[in-house]
C-alpha atoms as a PDB file:
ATOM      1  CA  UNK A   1    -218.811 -24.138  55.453  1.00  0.00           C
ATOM      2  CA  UNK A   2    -217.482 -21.240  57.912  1.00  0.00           C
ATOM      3  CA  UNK A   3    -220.685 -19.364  57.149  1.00  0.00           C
ATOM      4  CA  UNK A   4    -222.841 -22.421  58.215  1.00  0.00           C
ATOM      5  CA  UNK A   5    -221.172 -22.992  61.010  1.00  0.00           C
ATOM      6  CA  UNK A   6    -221.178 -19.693  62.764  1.00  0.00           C
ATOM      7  CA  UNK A   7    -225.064 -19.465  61.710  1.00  0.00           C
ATOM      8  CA  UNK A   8    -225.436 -21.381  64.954  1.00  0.00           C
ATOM      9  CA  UNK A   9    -224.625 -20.555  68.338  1.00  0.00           C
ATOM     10  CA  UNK A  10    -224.976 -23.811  69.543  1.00  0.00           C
ATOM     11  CA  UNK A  11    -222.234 -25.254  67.099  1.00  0.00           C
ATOM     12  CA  UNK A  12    -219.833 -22.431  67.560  1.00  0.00           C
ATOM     13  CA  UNK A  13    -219.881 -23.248  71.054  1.00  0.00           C
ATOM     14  CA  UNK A  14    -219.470 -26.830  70.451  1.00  0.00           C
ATOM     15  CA  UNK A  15    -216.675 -26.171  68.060  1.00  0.00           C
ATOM     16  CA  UNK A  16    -214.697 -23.518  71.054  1.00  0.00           C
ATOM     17  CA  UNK A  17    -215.397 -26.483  73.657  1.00  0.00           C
ATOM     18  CA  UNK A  18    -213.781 -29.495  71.137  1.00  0.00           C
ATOM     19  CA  UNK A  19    -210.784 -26.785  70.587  1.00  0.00           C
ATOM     20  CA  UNK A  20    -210.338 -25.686  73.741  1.00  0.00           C
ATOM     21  CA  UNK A  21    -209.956 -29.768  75.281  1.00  0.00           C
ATOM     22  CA  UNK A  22    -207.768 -30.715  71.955  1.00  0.00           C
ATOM     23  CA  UNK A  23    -205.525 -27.627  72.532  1.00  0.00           C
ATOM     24  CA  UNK A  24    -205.115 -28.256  75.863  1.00  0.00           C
ATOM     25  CA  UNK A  25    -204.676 -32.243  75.608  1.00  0.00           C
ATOM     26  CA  UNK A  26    -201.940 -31.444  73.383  1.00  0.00           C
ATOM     27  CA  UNK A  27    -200.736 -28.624  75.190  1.00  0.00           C
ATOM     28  CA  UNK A  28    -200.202 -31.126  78.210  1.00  0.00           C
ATOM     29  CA  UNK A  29    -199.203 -34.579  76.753  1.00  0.00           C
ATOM     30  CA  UNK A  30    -196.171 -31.987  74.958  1.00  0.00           C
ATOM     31  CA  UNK A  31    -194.961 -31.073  78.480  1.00  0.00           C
ATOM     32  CA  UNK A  32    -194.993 -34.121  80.359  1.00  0.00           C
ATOM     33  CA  UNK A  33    -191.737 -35.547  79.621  1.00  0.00           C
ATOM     34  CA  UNK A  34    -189.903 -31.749  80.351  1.00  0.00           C
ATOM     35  CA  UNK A  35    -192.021 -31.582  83.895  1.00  0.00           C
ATOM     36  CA  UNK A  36    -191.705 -34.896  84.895  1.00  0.00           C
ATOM     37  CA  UNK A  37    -187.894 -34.532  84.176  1.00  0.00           C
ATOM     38  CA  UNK A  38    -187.170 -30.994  85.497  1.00  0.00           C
ATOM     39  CA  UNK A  39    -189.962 -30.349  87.882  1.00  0.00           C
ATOM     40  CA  UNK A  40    -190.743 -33.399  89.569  1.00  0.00           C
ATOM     41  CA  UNK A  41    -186.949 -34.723  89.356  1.00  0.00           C
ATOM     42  CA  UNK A  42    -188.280 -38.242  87.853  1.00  0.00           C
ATOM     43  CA  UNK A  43    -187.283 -40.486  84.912  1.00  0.00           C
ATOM     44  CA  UNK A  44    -188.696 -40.934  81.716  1.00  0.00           C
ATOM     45  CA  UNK A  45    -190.775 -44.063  83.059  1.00  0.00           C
ATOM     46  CA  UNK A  46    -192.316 -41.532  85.708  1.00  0.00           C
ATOM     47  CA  UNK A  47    -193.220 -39.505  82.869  1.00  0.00           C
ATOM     48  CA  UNK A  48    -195.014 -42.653  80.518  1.00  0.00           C
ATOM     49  CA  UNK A  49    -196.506 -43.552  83.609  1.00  0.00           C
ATOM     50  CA  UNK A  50    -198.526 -40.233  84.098  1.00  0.00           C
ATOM     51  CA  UNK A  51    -199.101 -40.101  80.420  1.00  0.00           C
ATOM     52  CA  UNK A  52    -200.803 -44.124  80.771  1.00  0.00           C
ATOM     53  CA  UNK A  53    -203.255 -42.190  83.250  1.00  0.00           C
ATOM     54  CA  UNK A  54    -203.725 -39.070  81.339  1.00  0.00           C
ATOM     55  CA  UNK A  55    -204.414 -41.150  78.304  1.00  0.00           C
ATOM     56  CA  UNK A  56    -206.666 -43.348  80.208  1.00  0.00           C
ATOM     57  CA  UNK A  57    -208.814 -40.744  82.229  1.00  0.00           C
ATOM     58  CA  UNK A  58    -209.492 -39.177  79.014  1.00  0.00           C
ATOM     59  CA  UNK A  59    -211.538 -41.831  77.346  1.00  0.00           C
ATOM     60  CA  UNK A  60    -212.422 -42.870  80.802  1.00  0.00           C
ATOM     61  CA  UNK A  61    -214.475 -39.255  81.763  1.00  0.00           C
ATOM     62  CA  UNK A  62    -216.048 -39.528  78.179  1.00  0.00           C
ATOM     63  CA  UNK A  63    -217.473 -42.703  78.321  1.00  0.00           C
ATOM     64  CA  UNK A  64    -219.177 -41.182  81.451  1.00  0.00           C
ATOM     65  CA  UNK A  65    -220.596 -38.420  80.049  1.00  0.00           C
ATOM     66  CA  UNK A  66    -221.923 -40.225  77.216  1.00  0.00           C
ATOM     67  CA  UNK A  67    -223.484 -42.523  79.998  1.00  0.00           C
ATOM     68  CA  UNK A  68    -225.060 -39.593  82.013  1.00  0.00           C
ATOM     69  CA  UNK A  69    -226.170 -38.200  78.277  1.00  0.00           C
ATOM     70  CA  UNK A  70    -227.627 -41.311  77.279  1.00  0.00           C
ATOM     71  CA  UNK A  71    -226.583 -41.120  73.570  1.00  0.00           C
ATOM     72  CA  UNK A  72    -227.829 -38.125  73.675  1.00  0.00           C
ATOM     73  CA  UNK A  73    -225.544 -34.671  71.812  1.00  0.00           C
ATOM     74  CA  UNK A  74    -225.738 -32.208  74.567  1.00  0.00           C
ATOM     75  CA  UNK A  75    -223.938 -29.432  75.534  1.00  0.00           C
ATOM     76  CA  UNK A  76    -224.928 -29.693  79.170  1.00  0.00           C
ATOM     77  CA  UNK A  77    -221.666 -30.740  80.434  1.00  0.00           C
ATOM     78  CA  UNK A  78    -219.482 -28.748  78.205  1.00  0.00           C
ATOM     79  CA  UNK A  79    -219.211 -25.958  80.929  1.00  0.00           C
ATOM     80  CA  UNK A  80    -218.680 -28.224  83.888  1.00  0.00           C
ATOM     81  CA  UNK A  81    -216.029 -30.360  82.071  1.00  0.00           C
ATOM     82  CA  UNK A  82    -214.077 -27.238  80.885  1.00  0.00           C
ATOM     83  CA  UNK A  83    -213.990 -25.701  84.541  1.00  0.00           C
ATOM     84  CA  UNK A  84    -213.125 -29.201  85.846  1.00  0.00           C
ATOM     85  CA  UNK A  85    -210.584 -29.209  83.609  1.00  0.00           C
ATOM     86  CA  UNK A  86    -209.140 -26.249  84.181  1.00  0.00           C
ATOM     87  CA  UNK A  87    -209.260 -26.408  88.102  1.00  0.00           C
ATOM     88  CA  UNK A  88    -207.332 -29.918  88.097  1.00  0.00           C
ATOM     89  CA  UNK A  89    -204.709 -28.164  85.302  1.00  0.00           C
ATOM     90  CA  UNK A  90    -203.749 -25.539  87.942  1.00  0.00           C
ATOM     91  CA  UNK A  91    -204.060 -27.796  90.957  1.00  0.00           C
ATOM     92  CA  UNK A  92    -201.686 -30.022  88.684  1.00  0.00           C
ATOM     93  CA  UNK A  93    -199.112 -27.358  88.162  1.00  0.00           C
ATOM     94  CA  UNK A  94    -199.589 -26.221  92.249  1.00  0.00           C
ATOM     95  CA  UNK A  95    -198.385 -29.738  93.252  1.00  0.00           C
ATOM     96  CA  UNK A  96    -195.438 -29.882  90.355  1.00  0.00           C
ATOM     97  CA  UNK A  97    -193.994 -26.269  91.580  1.00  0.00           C
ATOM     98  CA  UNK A  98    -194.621 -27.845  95.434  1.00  0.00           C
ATOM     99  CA  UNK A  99    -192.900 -31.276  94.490  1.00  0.00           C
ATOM    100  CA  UNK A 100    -189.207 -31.978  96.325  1.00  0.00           C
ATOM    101  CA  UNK A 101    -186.710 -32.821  94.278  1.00  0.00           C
ATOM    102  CA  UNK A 102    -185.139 -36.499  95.094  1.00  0.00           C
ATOM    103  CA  UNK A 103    -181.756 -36.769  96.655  1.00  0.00           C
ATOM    104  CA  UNK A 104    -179.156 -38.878  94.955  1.00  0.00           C
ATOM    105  CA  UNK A 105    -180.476 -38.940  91.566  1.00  0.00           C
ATOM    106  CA  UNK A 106    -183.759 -39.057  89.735  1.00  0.00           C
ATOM    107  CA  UNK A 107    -186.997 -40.760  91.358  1.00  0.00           C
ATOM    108  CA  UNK A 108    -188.003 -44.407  89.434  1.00  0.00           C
ATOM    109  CA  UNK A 109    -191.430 -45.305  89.628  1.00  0.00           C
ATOM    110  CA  UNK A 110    -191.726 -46.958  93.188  1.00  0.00           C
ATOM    111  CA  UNK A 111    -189.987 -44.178  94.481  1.00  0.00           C
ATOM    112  CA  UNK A 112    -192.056 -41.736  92.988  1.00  0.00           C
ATOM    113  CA  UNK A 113    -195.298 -43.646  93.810  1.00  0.00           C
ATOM    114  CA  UNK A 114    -193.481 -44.086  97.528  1.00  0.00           C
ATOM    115  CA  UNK A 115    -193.548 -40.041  97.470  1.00  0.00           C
ATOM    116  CA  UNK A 116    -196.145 -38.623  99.803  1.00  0.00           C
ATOM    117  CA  UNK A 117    -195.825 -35.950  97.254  1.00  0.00           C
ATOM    118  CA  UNK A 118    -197.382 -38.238  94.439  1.00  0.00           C
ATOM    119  CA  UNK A 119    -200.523 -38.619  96.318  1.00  0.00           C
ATOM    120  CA  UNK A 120    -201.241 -34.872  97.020  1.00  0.00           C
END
């Protein structure tokens, strides 16, 4: 099966791309309740929150590739994706390390979203 699949260029590079966005899914969704807790200075709601639109941009950006691709199995994204991907991780972990911490206690959710902080 290994021998098959490295026969092909094109499906070792589509197996690297579908590793590299389910290691780093998982490598994210793991830390949001630790960064949401310790770096942004939120509650747990904070952190379900930002995992509701994590886990909703995901499906969301596929559906639109799949509508720019037409159906079609295509590669020609893959590259753009992972760069996008990887741009809005470290822009992600920019505005965490640049977040204040709330006075008084942790943020809820309208003071979080209240935040200018949230909004970049």
């Amino acid at each position: 099966m290994l021998r098959a699949a490295f026969a092909s260029r094109a499906l070792v590079v589509t197996i690297l791309g579908i590793s590299w966005f389910w290691a780093a899914g998982a490598l994210i969704t793991g830390q949001f309740v630790p960064i949401v807790r310790h770096h942004l200075g939120a509650q747990e709601p904070v952190a379900t929150l930002l995992l509701t639109c994590f886990s909703l941009g995901i499906p969301a950006g596929s559906l639109l590739v799949s509508k720019m691709l037409r159906g079609e199995i295509s590669l020609r994204f893959a590259a753009g994706a992972g760069t996008a991907m990887a741009l809005g991780m470290a822009d992600a972990a920019r505005r965490t390390l640049a977040f204040p911490q709330a006075t008084g206690g942790l943020y809820d959710i309208p003071m979080f979203l209240a935040s200018p902080a949230a909004w970049g």
